[in-house]
PDB file of N, CA and C in Angstrom:
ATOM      1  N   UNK A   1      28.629 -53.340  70.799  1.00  0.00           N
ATOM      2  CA  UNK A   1      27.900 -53.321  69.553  1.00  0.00           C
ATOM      3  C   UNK A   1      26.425 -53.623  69.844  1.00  0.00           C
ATOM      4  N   UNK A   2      25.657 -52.618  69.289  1.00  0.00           N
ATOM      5  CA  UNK A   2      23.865 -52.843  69.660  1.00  0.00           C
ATOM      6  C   UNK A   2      23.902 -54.038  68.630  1.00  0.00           C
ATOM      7  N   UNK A   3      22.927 -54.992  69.487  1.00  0.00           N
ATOM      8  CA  UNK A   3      22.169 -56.183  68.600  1.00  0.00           C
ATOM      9  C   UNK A   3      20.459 -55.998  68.631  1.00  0.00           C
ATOM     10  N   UNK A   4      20.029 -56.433  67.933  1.00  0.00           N
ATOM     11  CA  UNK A   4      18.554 -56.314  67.799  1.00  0.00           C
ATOM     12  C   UNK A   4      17.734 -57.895  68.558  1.00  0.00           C
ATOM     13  N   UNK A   5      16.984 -57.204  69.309  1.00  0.00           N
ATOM     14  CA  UNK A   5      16.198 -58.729  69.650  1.00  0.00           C
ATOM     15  C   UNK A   5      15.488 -59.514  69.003  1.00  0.00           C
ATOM     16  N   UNK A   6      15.368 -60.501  68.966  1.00  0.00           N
ATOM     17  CA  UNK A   6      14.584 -61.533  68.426  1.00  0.00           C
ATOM     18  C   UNK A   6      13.017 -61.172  68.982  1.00  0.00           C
ATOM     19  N   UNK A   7      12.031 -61.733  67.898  1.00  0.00           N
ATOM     20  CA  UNK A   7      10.639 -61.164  68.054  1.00  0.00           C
ATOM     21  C   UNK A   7      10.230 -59.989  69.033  1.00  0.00           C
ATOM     22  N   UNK A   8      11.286 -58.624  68.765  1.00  0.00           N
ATOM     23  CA  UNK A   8      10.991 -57.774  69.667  1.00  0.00           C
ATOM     24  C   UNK A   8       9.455 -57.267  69.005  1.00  0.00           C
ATOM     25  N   UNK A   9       9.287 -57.027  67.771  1.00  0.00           N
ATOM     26  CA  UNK A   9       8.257 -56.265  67.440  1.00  0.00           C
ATOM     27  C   UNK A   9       6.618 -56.942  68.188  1.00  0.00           C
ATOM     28  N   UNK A  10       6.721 -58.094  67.986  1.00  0.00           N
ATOM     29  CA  UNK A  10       5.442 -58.514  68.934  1.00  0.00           C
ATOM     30  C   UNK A  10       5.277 -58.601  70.376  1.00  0.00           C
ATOM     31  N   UNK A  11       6.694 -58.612  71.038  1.00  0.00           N
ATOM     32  CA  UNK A  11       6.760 -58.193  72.541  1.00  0.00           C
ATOM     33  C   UNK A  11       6.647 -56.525  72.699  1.00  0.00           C
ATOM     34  N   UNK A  12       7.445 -55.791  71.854  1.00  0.00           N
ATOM     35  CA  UNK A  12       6.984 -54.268  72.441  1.00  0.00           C
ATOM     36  C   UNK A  12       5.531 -54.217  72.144  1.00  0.00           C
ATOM     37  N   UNK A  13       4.726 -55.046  70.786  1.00  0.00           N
ATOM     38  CA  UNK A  13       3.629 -54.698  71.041  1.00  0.00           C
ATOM     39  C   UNK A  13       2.390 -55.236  72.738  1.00  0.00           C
ATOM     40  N   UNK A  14       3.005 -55.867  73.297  1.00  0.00           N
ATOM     41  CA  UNK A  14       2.621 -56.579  74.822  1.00  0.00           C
ATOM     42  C   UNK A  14       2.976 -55.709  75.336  1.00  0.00           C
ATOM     43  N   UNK A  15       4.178 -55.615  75.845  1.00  0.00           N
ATOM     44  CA  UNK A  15       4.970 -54.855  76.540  1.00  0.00           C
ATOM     45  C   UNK A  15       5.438 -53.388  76.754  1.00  0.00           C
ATOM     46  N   UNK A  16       5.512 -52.793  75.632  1.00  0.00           N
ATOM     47  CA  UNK A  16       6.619 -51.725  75.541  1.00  0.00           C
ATOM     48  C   UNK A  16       5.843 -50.677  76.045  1.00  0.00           C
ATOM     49  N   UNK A  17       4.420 -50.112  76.500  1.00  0.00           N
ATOM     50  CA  UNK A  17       3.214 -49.356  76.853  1.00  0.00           C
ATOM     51  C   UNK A  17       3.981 -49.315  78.288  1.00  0.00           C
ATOM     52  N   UNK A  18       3.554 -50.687  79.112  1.00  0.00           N
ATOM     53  CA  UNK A  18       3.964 -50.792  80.288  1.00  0.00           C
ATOM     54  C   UNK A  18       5.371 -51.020  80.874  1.00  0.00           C
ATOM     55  N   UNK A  19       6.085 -51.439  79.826  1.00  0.00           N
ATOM     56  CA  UNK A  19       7.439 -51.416  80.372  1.00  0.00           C
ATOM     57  C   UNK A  19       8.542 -50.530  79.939  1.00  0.00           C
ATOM     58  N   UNK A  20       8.419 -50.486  78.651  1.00  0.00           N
ATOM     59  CA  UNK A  20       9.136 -49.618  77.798  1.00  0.00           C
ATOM     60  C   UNK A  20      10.507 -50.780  77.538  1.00  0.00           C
ATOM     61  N   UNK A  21       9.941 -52.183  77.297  1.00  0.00           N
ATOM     62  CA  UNK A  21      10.745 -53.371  76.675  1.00  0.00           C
ATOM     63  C   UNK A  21      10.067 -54.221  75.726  1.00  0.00           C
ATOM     64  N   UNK A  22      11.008 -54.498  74.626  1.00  0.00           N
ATOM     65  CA  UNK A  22      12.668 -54.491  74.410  1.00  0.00           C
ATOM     66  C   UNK A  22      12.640 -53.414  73.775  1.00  0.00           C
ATOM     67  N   UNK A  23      13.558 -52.520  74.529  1.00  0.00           N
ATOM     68  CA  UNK A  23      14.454 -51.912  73.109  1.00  0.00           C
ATOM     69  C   UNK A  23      14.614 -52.001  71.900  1.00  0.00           C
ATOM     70  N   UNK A  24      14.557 -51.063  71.208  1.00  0.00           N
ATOM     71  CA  UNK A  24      15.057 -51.649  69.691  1.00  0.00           C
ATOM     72  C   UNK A  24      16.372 -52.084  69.071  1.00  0.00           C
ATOM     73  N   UNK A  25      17.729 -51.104  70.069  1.00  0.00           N
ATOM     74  CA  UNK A  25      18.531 -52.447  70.004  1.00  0.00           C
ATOM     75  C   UNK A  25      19.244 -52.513  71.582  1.00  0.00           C
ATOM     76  N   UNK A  26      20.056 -53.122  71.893  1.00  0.00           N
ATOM     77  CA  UNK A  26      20.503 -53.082  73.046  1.00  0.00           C
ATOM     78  C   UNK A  26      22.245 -53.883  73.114  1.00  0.00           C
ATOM     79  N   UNK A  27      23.129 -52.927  74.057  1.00  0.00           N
ATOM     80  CA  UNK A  27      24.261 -53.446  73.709  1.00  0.00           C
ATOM     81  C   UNK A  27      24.548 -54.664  74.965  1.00  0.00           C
ATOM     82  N   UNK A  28      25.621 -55.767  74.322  1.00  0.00           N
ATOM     83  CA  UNK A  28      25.733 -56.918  75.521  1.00  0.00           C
ATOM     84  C   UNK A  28      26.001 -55.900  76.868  1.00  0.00           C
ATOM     85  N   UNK A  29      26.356 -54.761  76.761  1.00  0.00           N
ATOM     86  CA  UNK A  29      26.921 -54.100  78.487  1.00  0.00           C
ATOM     87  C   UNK A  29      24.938 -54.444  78.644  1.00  0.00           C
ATOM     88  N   UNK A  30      24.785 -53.458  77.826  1.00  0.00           N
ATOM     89  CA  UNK A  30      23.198 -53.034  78.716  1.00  0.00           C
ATOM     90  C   UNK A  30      22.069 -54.241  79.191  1.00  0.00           C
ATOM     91  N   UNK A  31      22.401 -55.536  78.207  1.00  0.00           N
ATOM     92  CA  UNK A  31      21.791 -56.665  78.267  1.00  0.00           C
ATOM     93  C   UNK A  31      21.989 -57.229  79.936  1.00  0.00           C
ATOM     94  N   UNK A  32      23.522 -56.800  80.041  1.00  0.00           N
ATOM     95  CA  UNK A  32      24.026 -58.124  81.495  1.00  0.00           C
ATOM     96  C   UNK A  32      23.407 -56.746  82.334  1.00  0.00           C
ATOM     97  N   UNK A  33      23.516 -55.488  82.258  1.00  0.00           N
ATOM     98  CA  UNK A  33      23.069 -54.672  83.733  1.00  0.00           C
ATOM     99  C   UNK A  33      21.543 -55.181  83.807  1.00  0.00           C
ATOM    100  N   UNK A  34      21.057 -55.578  82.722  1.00  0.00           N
ATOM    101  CA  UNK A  34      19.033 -55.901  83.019  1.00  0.00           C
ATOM    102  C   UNK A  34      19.227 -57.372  83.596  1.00  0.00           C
ATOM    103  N   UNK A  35      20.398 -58.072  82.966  1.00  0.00           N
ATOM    104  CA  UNK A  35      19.854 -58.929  83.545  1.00  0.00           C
ATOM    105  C   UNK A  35      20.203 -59.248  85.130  1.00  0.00           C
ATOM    106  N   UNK A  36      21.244 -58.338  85.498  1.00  0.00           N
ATOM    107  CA  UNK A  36      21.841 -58.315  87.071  1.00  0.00           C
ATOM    108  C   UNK A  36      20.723 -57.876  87.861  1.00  0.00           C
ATOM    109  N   UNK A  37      20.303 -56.770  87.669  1.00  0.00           N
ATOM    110  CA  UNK A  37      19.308 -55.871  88.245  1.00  0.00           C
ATOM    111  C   UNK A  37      17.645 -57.088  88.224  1.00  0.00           C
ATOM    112  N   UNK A  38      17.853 -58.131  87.341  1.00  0.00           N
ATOM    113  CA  UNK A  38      16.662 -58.681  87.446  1.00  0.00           C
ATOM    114  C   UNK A  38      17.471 -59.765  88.681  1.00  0.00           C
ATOM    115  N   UNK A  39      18.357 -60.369  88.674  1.00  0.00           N
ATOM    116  CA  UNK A  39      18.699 -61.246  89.133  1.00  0.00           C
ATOM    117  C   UNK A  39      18.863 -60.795  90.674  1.00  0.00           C
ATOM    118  N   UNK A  40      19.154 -59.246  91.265  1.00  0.00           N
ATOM    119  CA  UNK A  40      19.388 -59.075  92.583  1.00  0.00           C
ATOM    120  C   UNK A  40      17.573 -59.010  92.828  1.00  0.00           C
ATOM    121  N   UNK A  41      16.548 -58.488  92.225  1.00  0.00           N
ATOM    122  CA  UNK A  41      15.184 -58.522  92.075  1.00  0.00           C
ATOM    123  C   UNK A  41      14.820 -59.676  92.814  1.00  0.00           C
ATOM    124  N   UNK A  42      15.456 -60.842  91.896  1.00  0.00           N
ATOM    125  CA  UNK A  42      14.709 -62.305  92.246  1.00  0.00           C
ATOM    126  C   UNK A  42      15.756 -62.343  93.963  1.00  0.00           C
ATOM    127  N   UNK A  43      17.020 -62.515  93.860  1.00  0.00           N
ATOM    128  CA  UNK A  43      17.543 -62.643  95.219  1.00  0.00           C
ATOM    129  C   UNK A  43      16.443 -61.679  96.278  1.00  0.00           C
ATOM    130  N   UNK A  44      16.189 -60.670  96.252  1.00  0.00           N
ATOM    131  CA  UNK A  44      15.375 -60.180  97.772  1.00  0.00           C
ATOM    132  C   UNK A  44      13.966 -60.768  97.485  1.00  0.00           C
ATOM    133  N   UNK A  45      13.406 -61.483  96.086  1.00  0.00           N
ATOM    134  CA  UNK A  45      12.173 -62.114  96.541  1.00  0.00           C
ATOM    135  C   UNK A  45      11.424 -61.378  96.163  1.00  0.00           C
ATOM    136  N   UNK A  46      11.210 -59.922  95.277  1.00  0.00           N
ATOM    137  CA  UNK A  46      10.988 -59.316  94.820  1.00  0.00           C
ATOM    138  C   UNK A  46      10.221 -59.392  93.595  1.00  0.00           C
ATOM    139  N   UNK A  47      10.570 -60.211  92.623  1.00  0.00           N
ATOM    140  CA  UNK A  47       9.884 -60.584  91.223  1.00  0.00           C
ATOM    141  C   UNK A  47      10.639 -61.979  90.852  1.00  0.00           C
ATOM    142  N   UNK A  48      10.279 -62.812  89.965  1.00  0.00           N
ATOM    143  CA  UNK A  48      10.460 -64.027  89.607  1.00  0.00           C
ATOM    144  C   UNK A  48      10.329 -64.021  87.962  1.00  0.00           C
ATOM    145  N   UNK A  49      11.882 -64.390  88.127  1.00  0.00           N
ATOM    146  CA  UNK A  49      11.530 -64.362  86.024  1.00  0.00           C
ATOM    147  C   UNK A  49      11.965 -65.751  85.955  1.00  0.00           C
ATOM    148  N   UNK A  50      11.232 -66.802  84.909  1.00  0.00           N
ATOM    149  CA  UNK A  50      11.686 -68.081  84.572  1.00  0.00           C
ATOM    150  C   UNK A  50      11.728 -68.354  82.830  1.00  0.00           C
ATOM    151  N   UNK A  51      12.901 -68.590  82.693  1.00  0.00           N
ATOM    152  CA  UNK A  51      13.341 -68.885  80.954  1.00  0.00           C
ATOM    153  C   UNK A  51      12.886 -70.160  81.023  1.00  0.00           C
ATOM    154  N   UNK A  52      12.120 -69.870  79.830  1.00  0.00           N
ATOM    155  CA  UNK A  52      11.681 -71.153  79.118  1.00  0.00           C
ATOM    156  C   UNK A  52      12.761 -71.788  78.106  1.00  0.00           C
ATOM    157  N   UNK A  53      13.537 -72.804  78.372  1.00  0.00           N
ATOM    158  CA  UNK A  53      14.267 -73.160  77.399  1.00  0.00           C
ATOM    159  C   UNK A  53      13.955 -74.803  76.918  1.00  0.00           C
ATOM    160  N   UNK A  54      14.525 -74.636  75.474  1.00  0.00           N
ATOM    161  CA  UNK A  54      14.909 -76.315  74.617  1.00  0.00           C
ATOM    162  C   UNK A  54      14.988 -77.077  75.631  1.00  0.00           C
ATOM    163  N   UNK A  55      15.444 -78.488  75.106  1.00  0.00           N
ATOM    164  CA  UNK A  55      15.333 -79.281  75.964  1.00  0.00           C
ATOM    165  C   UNK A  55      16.833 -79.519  76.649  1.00  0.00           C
ATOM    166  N   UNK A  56      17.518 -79.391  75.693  1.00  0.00           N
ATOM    167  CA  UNK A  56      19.152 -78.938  75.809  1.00  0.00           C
ATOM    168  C   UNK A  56      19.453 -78.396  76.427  1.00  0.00           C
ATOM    169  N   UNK A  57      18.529 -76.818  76.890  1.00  0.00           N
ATOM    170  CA  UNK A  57      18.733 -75.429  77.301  1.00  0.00           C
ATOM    171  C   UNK A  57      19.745 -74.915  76.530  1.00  0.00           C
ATOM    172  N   UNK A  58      20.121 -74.995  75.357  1.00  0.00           N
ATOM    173  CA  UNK A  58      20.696 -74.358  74.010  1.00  0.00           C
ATOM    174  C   UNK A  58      20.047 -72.852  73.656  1.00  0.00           C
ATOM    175  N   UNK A  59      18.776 -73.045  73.939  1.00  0.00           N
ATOM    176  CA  UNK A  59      18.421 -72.079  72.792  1.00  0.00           C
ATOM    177  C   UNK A  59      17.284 -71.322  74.158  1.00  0.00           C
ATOM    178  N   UNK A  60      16.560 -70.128  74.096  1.00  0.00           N
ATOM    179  CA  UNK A  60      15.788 -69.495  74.993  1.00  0.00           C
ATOM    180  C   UNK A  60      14.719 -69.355  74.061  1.00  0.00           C
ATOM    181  N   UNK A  61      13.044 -70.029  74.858  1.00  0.00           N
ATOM    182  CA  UNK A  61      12.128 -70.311  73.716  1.00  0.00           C
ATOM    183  C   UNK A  61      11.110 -68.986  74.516  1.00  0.00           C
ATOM    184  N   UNK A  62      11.158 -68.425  75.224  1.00  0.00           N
ATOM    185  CA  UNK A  62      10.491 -67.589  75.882  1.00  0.00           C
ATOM    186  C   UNK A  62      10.384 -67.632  77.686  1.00  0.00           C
ATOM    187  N   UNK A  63       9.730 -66.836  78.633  1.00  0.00           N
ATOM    188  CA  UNK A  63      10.152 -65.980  79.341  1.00  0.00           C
ATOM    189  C   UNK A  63       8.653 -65.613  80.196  1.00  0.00           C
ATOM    190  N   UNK A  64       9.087 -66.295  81.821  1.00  0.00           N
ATOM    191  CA  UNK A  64       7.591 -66.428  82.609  1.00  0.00           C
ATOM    192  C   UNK A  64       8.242 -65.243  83.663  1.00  0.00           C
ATOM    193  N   UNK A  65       6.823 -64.160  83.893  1.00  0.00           N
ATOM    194  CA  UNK A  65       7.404 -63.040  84.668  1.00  0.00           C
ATOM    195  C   UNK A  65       6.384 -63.387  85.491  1.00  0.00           C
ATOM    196  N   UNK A  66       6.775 -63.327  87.114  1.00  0.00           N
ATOM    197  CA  UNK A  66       5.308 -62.965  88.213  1.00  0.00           C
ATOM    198  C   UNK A  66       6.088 -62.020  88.989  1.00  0.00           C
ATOM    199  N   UNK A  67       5.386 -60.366  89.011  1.00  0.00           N
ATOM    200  CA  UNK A  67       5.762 -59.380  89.866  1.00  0.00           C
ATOM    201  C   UNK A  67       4.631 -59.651  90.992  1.00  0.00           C
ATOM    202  N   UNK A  68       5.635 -58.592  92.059  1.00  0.00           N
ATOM    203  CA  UNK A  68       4.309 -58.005  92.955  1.00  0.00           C
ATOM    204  C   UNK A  68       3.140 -57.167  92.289  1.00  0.00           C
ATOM    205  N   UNK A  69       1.835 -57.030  92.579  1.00  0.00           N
ATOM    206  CA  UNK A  69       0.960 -55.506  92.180  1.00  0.00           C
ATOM    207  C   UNK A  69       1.340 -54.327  92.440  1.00  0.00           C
ATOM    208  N   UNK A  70       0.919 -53.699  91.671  1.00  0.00           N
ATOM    209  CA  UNK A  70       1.068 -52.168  91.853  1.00  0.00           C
ATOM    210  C   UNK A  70      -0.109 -51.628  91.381  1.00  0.00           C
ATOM    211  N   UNK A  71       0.303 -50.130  91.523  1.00  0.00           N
ATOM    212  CA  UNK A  71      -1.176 -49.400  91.228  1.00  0.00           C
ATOM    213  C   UNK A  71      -1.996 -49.458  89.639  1.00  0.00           C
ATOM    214  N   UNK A  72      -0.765 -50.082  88.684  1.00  0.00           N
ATOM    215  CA  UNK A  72      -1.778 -50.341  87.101  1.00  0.00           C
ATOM    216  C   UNK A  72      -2.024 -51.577  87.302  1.00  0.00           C
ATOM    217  N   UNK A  73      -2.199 -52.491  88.686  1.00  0.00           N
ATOM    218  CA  UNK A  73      -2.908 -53.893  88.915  1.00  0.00           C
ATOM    219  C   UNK A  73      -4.248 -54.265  88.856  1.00  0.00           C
ATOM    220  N   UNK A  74      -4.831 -54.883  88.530  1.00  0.00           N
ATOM    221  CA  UNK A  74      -6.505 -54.940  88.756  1.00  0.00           C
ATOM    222  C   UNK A  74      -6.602 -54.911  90.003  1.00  0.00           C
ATOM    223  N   UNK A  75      -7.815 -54.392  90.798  1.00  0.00           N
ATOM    224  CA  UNK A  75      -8.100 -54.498  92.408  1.00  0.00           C
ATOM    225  C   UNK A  75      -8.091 -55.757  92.990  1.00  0.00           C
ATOM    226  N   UNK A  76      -7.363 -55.832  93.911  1.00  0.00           N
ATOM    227  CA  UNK A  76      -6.985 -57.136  94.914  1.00  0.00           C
ATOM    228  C   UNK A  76      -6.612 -58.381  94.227  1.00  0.00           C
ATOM    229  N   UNK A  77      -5.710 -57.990  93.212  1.00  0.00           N
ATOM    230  CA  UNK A  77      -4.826 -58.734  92.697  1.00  0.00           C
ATOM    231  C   UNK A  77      -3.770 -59.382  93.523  1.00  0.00           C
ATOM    232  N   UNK A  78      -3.125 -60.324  94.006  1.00  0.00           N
ATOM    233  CA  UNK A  78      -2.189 -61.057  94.851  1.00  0.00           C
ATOM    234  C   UNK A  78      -0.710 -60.631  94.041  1.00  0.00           C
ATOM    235  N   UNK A  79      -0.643 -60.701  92.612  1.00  0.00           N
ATOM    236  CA  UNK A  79       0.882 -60.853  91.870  1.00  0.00           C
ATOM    237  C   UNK A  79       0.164 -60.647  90.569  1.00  0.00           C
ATOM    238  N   UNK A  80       1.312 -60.387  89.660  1.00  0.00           N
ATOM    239  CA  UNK A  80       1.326 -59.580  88.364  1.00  0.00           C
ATOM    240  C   UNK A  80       1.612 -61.316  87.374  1.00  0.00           C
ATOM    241  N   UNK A  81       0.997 -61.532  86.591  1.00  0.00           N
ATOM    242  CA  UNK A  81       1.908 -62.772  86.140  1.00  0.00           C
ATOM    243  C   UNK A  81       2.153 -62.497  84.114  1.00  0.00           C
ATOM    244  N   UNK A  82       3.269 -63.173  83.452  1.00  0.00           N
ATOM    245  CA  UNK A  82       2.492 -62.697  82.051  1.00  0.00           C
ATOM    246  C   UNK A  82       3.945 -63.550  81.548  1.00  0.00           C
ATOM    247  N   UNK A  83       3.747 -64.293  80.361  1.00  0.00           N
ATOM    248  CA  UNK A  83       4.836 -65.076  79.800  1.00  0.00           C
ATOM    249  C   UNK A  83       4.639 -64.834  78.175  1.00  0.00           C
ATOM    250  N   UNK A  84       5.547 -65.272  77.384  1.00  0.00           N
ATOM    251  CA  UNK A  84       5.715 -64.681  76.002  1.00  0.00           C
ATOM    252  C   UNK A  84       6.792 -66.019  75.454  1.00  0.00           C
ATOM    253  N   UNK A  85       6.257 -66.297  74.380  1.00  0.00           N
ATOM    254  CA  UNK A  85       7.417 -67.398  73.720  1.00  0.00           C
ATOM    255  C   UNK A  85       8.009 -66.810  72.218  1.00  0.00           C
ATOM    256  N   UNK A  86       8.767 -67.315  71.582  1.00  0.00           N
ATOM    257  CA  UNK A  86       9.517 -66.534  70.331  1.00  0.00           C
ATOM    258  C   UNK A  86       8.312 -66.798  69.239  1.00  0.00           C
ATOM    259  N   UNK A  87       8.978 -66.094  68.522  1.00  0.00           N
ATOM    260  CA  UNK A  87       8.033 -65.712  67.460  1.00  0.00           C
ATOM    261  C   UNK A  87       7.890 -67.509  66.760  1.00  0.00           C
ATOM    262  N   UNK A  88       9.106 -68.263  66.612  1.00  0.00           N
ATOM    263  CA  UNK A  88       8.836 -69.088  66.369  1.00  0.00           C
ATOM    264  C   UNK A  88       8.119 -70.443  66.750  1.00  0.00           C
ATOM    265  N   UNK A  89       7.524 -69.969  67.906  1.00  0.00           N
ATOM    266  CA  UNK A  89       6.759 -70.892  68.871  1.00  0.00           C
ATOM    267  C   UNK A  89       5.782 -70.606  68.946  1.00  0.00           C
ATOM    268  N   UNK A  90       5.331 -69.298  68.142  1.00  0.00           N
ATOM    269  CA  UNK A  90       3.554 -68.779  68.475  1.00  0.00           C
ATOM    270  C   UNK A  90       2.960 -69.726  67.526  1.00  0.00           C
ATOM    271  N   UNK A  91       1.741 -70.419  68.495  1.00  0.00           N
ATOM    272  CA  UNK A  91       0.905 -71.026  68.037  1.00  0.00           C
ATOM    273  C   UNK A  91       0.852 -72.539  68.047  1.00  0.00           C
ATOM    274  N   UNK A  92       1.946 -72.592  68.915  1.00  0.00           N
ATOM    275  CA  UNK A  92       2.586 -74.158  69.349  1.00  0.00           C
ATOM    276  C   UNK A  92       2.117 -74.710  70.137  1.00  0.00           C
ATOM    277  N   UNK A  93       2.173 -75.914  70.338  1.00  0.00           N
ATOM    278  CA  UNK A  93       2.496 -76.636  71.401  1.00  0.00           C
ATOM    279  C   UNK A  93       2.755 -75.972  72.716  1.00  0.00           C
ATOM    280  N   UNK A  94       3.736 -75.588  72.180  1.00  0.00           N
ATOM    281  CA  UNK A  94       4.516 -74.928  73.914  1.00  0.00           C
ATOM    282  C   UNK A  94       3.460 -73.758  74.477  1.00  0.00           C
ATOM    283  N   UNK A  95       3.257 -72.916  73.329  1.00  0.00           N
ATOM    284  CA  UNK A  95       2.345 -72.073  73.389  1.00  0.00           C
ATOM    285  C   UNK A  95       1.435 -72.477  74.323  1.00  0.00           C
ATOM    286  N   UNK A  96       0.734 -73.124  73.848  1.00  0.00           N
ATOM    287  CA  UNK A  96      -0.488 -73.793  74.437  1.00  0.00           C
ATOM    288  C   UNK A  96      -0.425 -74.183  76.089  1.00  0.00           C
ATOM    289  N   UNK A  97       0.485 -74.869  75.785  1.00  0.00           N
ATOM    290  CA  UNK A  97       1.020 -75.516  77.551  1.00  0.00           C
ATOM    291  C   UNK A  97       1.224 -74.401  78.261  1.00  0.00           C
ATOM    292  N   UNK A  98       2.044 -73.556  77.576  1.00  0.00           N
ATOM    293  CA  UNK A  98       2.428 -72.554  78.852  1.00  0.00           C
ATOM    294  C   UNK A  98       0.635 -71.686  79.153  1.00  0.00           C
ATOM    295  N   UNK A  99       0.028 -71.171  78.180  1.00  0.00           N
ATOM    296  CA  UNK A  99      -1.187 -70.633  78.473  1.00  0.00           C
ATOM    297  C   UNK A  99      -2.127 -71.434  79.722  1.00  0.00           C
ATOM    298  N   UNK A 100      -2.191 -72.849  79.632  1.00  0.00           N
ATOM    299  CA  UNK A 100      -2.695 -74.019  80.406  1.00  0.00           C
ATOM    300  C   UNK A 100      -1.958 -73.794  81.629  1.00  0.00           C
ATOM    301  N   UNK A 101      -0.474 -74.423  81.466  1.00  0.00           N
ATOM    302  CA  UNK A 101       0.062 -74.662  82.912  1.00  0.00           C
ATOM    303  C   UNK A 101       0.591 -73.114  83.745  1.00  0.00           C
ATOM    304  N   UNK A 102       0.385 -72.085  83.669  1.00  0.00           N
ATOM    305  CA  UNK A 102       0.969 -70.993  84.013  1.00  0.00           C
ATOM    306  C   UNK A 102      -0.090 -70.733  85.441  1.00  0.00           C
ATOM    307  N   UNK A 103      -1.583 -70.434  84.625  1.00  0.00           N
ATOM    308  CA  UNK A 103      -2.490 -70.059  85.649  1.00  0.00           C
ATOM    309  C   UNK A 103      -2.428 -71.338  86.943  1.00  0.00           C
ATOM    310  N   UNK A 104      -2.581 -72.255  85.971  1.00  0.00           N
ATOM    311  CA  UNK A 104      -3.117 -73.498  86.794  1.00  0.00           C
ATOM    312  C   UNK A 104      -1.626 -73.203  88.107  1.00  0.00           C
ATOM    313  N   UNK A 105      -0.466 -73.587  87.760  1.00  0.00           N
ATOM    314  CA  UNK A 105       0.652 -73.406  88.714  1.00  0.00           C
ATOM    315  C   UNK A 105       0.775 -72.063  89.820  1.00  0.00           C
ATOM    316  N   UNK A 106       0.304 -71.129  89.565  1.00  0.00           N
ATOM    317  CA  UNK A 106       0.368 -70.371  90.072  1.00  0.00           C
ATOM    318  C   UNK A 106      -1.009 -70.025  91.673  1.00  0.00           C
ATOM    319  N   UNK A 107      -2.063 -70.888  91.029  1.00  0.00           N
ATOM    320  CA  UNK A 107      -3.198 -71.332  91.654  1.00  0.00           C
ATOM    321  C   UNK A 107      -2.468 -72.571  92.819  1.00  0.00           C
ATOM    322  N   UNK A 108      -2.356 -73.371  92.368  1.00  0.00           N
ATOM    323  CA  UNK A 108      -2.447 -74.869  92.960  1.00  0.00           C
ATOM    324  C   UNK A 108      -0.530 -74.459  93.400  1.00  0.00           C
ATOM    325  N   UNK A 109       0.871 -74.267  92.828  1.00  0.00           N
ATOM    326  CA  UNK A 109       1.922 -74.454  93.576  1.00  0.00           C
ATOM    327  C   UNK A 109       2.025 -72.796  94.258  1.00  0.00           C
ATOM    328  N   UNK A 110       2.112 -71.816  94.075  1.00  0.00           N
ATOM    329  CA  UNK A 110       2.211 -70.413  94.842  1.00  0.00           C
ATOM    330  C   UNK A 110       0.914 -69.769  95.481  1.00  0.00           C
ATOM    331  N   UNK A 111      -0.171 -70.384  95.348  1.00  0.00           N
ATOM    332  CA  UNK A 111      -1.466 -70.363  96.360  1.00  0.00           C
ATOM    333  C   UNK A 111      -1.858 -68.992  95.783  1.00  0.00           C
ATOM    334  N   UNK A 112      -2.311 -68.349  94.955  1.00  0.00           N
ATOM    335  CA  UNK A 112      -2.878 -67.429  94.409  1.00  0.00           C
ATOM    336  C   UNK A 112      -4.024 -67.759  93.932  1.00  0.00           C
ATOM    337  N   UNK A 113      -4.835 -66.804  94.738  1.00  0.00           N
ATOM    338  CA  UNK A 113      -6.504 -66.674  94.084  1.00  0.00           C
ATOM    339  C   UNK A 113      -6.435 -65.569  93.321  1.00  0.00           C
ATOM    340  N   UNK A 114      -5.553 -64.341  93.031  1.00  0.00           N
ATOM    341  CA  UNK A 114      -6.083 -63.769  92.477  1.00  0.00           C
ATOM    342  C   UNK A 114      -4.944 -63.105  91.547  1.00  0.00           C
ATOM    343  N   UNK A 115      -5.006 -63.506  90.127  1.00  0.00           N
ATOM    344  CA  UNK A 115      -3.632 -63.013  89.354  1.00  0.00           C
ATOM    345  C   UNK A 115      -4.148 -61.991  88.672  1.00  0.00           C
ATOM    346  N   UNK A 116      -3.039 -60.748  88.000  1.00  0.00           N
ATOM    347  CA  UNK A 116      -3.549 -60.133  87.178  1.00  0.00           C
ATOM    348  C   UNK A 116      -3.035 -60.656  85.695  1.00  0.00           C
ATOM    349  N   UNK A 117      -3.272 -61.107  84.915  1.00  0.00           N
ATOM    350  CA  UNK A 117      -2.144 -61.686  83.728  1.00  0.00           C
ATOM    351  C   UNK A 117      -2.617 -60.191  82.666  1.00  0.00           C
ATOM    352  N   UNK A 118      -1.199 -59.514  82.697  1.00  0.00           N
ATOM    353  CA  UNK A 118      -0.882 -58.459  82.078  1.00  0.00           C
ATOM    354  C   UNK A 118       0.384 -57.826  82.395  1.00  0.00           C
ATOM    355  N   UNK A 119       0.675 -57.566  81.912  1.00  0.00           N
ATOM    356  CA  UNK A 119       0.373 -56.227  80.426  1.00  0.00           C
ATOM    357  C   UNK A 119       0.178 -57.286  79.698  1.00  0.00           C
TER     358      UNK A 119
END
């Protein structure tokens, strides 16, 4: 059964140009093949996705991506980086932190001088 995502309309507007995600709806099969295919990704070291969750880890509050570059990268970019929180978190707190601690971490713990933060 297709389900519809949560704050997809403001992520395809980020996203959906360059990725062609989320879907508008998507069924649990098609959900677990993205998320396998992301998960063998992260196993070869390939891309790094990190869920932002509650404090519980109950609930998924948004979603930290760092790829390799490619050719829609800015020039001599090191890694691709770009995070997104739910609709109900825009303008938060969390918001905020993640905008703050994302660059800064990626600088000072994965040694990057040079990110592209996009799409």
């Amino acid at each position: 059964m297709p389900a519809v995502m949560g704050s997809r309309e403001r992520l395809w507007a980020k996203y959906g140009e360059a990725w062609g995600w989320p879907a508008e709806t998507i069924t649990h099969e098609a959900d677990r093949a993205d998320l396998e295919r992301h998960a063998e990704e992260i196993e070869r070291h390939e891309t790094f996705n990190y869920a932002v969750l509650n404090a519980d880890e109950s609930a998924l509050l948004g979603c930290v991506y760092i790829d390799p570059p490619d050719d829609r990268s800015a020039p001599g970019a090191e890694a691709v980086a770009s995070w997104w929180v739910v609709d109900a978190c825009v303008g938060t707190d969390l918001e905020r932190a993640l905008d703050e601690f994302v660059p800064r971490w990626l600088r000072d713990r994965w040694g990057f001088s040079s990110v592209d933060y996009s799409p």
